[in-house]
Protein backbone atom coordinates (compact mmCIF):
# COMPACT_ATOMS: atom_id res chain seq x y z
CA UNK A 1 0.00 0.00 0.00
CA UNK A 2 1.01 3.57 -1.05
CA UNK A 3 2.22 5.61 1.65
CA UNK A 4 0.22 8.88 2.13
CA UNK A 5 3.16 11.30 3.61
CA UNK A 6 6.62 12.61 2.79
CA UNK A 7 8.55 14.20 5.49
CA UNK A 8 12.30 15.73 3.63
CA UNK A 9 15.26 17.23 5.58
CA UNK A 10 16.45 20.50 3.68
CA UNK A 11 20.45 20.87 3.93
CA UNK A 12 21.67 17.83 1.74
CA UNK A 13 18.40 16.83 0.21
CA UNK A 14 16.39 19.69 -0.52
CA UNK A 15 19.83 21.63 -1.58
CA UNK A 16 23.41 20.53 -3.24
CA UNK A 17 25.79 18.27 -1.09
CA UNK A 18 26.67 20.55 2.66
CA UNK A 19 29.82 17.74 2.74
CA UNK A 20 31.01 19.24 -0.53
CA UNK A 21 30.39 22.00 0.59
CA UNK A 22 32.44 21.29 3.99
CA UNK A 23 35.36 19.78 1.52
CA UNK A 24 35.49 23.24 -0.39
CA UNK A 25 35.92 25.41 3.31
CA UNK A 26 38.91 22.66 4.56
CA UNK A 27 40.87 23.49 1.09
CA UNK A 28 40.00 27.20 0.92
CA UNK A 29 40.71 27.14 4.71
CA UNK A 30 44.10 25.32 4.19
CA UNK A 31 42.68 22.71 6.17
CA UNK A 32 43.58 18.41 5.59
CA UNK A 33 40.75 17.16 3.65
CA UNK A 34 37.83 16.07 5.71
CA UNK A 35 38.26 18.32 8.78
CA UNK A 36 35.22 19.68 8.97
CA UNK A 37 33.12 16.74 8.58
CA UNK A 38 35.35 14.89 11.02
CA UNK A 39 34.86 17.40 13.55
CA UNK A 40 31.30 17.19 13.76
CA UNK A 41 31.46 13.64 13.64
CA UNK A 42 33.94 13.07 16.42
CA UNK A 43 34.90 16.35 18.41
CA UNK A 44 32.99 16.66 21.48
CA UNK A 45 33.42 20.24 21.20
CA UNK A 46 31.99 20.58 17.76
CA UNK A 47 29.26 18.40 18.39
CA UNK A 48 28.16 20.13 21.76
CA UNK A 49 28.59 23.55 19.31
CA UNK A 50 26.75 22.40 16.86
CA UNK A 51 23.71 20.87 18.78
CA UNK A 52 22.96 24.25 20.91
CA UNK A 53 22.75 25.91 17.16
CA UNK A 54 20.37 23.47 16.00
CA UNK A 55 18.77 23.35 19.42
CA UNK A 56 18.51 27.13 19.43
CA UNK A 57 20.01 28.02 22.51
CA UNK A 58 23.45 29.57 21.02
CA UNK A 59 23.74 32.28 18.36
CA UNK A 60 25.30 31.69 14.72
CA UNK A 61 28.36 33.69 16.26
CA UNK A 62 28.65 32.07 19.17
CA UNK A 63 29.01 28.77 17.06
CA UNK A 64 31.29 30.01 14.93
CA UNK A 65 33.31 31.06 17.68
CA UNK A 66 33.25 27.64 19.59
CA UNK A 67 34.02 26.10 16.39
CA UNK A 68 37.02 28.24 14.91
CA UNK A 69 38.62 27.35 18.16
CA UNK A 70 37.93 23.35 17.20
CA UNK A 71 39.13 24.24 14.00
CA UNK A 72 42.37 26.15 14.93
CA UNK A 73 40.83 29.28 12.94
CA UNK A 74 41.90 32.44 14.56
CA UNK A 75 38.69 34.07 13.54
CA UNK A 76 35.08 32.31 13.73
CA UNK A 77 33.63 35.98 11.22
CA UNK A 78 31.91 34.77 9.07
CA UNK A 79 32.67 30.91 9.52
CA UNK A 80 29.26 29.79 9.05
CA UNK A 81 28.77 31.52 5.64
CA UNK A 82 31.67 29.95 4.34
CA UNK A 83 30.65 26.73 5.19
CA UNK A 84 27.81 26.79 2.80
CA UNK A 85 29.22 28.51 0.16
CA UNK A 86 28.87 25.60 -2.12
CA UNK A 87 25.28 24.80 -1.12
CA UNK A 88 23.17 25.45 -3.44
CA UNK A 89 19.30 24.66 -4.38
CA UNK A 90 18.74 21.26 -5.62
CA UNK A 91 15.84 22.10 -8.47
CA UNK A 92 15.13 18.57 -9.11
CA UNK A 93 13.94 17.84 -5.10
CA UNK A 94 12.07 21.23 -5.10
CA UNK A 95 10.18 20.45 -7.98
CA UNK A 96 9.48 17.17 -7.05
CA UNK A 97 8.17 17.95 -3.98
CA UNK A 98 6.24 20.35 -5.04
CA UNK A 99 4.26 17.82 -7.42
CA UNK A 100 4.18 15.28 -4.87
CA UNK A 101 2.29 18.11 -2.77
CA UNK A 102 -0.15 18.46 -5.77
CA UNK A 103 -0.83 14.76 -6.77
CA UNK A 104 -2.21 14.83 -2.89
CA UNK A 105 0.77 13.50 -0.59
CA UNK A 106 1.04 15.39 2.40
CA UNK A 107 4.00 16.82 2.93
CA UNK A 108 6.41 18.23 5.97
CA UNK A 109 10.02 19.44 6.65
CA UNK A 110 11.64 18.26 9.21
CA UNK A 111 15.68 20.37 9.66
CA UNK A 112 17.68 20.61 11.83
CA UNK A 113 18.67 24.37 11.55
CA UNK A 114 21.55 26.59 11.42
CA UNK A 115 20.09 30.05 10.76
CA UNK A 116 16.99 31.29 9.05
CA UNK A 117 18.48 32.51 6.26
CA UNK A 118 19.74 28.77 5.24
CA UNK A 119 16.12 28.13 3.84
CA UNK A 120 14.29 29.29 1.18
CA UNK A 121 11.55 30.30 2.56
CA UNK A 122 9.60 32.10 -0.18
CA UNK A 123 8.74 28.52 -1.53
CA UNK A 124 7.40 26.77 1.51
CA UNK A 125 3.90 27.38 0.69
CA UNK A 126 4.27 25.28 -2.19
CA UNK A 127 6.17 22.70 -0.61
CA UNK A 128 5.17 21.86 2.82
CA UNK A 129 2.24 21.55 5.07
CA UNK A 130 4.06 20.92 7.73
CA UNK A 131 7.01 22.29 9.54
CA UNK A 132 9.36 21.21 12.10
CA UNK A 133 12.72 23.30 12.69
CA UNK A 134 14.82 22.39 15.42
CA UNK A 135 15.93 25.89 16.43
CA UNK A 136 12.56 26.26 16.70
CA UNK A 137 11.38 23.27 18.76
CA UNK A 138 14.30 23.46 21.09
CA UNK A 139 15.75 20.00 20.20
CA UNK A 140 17.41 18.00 16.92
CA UNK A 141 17.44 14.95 15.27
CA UNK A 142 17.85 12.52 16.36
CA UNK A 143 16.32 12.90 19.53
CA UNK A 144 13.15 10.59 19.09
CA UNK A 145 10.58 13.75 20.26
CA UNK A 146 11.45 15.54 17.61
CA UNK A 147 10.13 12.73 14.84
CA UNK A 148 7.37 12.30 17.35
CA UNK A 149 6.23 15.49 16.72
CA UNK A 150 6.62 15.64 13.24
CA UNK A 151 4.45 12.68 13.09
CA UNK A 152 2.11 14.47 15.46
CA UNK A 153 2.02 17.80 13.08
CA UNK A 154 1.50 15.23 9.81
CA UNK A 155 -1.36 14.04 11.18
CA UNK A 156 -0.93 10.46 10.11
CA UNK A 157 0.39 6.97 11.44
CA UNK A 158 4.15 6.82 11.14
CA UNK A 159 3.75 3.62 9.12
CA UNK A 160 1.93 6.13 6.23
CA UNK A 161 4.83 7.88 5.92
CA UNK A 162 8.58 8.69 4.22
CA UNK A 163 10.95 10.32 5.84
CA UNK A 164 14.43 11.47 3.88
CA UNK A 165 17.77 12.61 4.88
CA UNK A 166 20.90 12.77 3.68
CA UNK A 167 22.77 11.20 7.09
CA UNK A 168 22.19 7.52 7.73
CA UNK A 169 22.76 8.08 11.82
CA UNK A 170 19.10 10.21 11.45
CA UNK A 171 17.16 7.74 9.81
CA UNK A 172 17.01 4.76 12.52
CA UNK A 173 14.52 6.48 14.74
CA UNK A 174 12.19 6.84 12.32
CA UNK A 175 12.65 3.57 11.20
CA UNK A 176 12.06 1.88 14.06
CA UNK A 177 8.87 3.70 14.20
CA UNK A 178 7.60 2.33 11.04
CA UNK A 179 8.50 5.06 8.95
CA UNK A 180 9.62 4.22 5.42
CA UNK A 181 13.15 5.90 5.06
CA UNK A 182 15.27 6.51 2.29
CA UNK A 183 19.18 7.93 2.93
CA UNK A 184 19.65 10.43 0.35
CA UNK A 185 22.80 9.98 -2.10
CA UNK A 186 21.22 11.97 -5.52
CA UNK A 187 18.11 13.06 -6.52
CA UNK A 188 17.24 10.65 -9.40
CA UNK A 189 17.98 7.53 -6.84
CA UNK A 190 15.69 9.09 -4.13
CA UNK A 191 13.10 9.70 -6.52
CA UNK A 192 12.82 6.60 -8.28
CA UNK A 193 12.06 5.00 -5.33
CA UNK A 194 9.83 7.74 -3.27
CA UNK A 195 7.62 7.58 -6.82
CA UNK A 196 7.23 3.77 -6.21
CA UNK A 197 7.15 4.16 -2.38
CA UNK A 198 4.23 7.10 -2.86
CA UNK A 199 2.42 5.54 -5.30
CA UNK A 200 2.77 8.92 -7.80
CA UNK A 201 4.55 9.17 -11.07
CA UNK A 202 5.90 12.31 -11.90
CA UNK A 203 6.17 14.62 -14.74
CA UNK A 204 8.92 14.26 -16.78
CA UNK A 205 10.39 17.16 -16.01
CA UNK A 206 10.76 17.06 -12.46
C-alpha cells in the first residue's frame, strides 16, 4: 500500500551536497581534507557547538566562535557563511516535492537548523504543510521527540509515511517507528524510489 506522507530534511536533500560544501571550506581554509566533517562527527566540542545551534540556545556567532577554536581558525567571522558557500538549491527535489504536494501526498520538513536565512523560505507554501525546525522546537534529530512530533504535526500513522535525509545516523529512529526511510545519495535515486514508495509518477520534467 502507497504511503500517504513525505517528510524531507532541507540541507543535503532539498539543496546541493553541505559535505562538498564542507570539503570546499577545509581546502579554501588550508585545512587536511575532511576536517570539517570529522569534527562534527567526532569532536565533542563541535558536536556540543553544533547541537545548541540546532537546538537554538546559542547564536550563529557564538558557534562560529566555539568552532574556529575546534578548527584552529583564529577568527570564527563569518565561519558559518563559508561553510555553505557551495550549497546550493537542488531544483530537481524542489520540484518534485512540489508535485508530490499536488498529486495529494502530504508533505512536511523536518531540519535541523543553522540560521533562518539557510532556507528558502519564499517557496514553503508550495512545498510543505508541515514544519518542524529544530531551532525552533528546542531539540534536533535525532532525539526521538522531535520525529514524534513531526508525526504528530503530519497528522498520520508513522507507518503512512517517508521520511528522507541525507545522514544515515538520522534515519534509525524513524525507522524503528515504522516510517519508510530513504538515505539520500542523488536526486534521481531518491526519486525513483519515493515515486514507487508514494504511489505517484511524476512529470517528466521534475
Amino acid at each position: 500500500m502507497a504511503r500517504k506522507g513525505l517528510i524531507m530534511d532541507w540541507g543535503g536533500v532539498m539543496t546541493t551536497s553541505l559535505f562538498a560544501s564542507f570539503a570546499a571550506f577545509d581546502r579554501a581554509s588550508g585545512l587536511a581534507d575532511g576536517t570539517v566533517k570529522q569534527a562534527f562527527r567526532t569532536d565533542p566540542e563541535a558536536r556540543a557547538a553544533l547541537d545548541d545551534l540546532e537546538c537554538g540556545r546559542a547564536t550563529v556567532a557564538q558557534f562560529e566562535e566555539r568552532f574556529a577554536a575546534v578548527l584552529g581558525l583564529d577568527s570564527g567571522d563569518g565561519l558559518a557563511l563559508r561553510l555553505f558557500s557551495g550549497v546550493g538549491p537542488d531544483d530537481a527535489m524542489l520540484d518534485a516535492v512540489e508535485a508530490f504536494r499536488a498529486a495529494g501526498v502530504r508533505t512536511g520538513l523536518l531540519s535541523n537548523s543553522w540560521a533562518d536565512e539557510s532556507y528558502d523560505r519564499g517557496r514553503f507554501a508550495t512545498l510543505f504543510d508541515v514544519l518542524v525546525i529544530s531551532g525552533e522546537e528546542g531539540m534536533r534529530k535525532p532525539d526521538p521527540r522531535i520525529y514524534e512530533l513531526a508525526v504528530e504535526r503530519m497528522g498520520l500513522a508513522a507507518q503512512e509515511l517517508v521520511f528522507v535525509d541525507d545522514i544515515g545516523g538520522n534515519l534509525k529512529v524513524p525507522r524503528a517507528m515504522g516510517i519508510h526511510t530513504v538515505l539520500h545519495v542523488d536526486a534521481a535515486t531518491t526519486l525513483a524510489e519515493l515515486q514507487d514508495v508514494l504511489g505517484v509518477q511524476l512529470p517528466a520534467a521534475a
